[in-house]
Protein backbone atom coordinates (compact mmCIF):
# COMPACT_ATOMS: atom_id res chain seq x y z
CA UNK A 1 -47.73 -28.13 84.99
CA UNK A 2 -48.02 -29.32 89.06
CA UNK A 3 -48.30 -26.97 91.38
CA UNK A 4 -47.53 -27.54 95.33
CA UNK A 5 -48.82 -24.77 98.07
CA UNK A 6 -47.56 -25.07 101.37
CA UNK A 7 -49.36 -23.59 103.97
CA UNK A 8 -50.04 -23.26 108.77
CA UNK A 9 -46.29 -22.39 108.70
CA UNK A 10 -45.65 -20.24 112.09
CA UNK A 11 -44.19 -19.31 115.16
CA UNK A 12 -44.74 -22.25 117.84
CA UNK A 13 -43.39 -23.00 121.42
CA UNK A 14 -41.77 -26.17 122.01
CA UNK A 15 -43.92 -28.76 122.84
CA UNK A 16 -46.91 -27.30 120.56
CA UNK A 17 -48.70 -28.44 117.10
CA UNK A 18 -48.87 -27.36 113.95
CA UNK A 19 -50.40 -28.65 110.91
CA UNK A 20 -48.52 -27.94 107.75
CA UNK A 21 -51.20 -28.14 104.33
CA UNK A 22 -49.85 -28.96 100.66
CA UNK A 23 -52.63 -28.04 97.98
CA UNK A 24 -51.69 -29.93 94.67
CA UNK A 25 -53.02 -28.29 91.37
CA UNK A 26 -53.61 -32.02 89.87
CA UNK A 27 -55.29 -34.68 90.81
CA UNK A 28 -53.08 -36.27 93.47
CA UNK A 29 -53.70 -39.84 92.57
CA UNK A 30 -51.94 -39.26 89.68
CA UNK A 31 -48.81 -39.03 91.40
CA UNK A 32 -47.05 -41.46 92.35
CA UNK A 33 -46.06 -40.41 95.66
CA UNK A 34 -45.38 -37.37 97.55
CA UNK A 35 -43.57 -36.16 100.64
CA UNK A 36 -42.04 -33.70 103.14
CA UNK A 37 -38.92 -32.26 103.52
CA UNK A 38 -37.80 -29.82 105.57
CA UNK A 39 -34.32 -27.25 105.87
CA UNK A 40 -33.40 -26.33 108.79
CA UNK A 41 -30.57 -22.77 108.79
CA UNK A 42 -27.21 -23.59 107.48
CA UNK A 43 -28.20 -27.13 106.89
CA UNK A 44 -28.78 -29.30 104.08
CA UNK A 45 -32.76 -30.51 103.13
CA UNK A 46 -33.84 -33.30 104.24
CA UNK A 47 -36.98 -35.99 103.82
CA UNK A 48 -39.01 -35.60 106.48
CA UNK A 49 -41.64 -38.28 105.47
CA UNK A 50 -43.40 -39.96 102.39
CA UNK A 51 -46.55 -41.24 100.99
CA UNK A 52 -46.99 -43.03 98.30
CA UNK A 53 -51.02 -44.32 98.22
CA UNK A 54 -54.12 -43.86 100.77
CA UNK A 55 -53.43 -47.76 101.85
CA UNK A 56 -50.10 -48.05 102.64
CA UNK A 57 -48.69 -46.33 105.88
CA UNK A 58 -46.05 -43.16 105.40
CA UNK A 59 -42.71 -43.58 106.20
CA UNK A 60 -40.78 -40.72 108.46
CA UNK A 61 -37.24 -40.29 109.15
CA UNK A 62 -36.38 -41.71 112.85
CA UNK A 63 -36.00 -38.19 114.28
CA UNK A 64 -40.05 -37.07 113.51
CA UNK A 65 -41.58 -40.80 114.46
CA UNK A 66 -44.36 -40.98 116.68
CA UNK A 67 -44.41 -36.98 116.96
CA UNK A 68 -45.35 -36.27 113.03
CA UNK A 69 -48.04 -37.11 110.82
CA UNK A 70 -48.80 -37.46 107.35
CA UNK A 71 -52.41 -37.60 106.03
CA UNK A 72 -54.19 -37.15 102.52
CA UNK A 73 -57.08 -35.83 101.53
CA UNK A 74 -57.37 -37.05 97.61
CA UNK A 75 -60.99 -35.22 97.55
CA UNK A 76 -58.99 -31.87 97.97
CA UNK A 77 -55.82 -32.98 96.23
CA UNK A 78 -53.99 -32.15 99.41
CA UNK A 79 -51.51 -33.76 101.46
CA UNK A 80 -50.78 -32.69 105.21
CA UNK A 81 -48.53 -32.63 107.81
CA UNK A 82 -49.61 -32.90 111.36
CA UNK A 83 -46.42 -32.13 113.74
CA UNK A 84 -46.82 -32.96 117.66
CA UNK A 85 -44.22 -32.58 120.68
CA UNK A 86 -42.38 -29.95 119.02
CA UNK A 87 -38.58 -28.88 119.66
CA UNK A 88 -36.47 -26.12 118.22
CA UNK A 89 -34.30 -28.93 116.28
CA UNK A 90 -37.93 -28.85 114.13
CA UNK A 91 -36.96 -25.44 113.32
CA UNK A 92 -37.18 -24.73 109.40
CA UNK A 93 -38.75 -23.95 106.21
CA UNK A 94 -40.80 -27.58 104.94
CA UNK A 95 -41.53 -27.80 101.48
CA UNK A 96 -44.18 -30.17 99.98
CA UNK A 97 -42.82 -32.61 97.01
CA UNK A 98 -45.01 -34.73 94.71
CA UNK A 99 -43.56 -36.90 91.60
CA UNK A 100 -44.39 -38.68 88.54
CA UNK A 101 -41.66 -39.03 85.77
CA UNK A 102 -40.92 -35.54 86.95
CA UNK A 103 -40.08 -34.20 90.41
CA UNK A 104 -42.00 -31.15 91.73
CA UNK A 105 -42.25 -28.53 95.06
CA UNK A 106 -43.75 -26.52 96.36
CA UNK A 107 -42.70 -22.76 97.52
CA UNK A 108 -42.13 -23.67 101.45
CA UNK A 109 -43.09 -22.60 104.80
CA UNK A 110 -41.63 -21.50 107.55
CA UNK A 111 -41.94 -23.56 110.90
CA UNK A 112 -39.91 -21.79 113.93
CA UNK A 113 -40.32 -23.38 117.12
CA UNK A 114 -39.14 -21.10 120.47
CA UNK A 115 -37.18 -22.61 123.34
């Protein structure tokens, strides 16, 4: 069974940083990918960026590029997600998702950003 934590969920001001951590309870080369989505109130979930292997780059949805980050750290089977220039339209709860033949998340955390 694969296990995702999210965690560094908070309450930020727009224009701050936060870094959002996913701990993965496997081995995270194993997977063959993994990614970020977020949910934003009232609205549906939505990919917020994915990596698939240390050497190729992520790929982010047009609305987080140049501002968000994603970065692995296979030594501690985590995944991260480094969030720059942020806005209240960042506002949500960002889950961690990893997959092999199966699909798996993580619980979420909650990212609120204050006008």
């Amino acid at each position: 069974q694969v296990h995702l934590v999210e965690s560094g969920g908070g309450l930020v001001q727009a224009g701050g940083s936060l870094t959002l951590s996913c701990v993965v309870s496997v081995n995270i080369t194993n997977l063959y990918g993994m990614a970020w989505h977020r949910q934003a109130p009232e609205k549906q979930r939505e990919l917020v960026g994915v990596i698939t292997s240390p050497t190729i780059t992520p790929d982010y949805v047009d609305s987080v590029k140049g501002r968000f980050s994603i970065s692995r750290d296979d030594k501690k089977n985590t995944i991260y997600l480094s969030m720059n220039t942020l806005t209240p339209a960042d506002t949500g709860i960002y889950y961690c998702q990893g997959w092999d033949t199966q699909l798996y998340w993580g619980q979420g955390t909650q990212v609120t950003v204050s006008s």
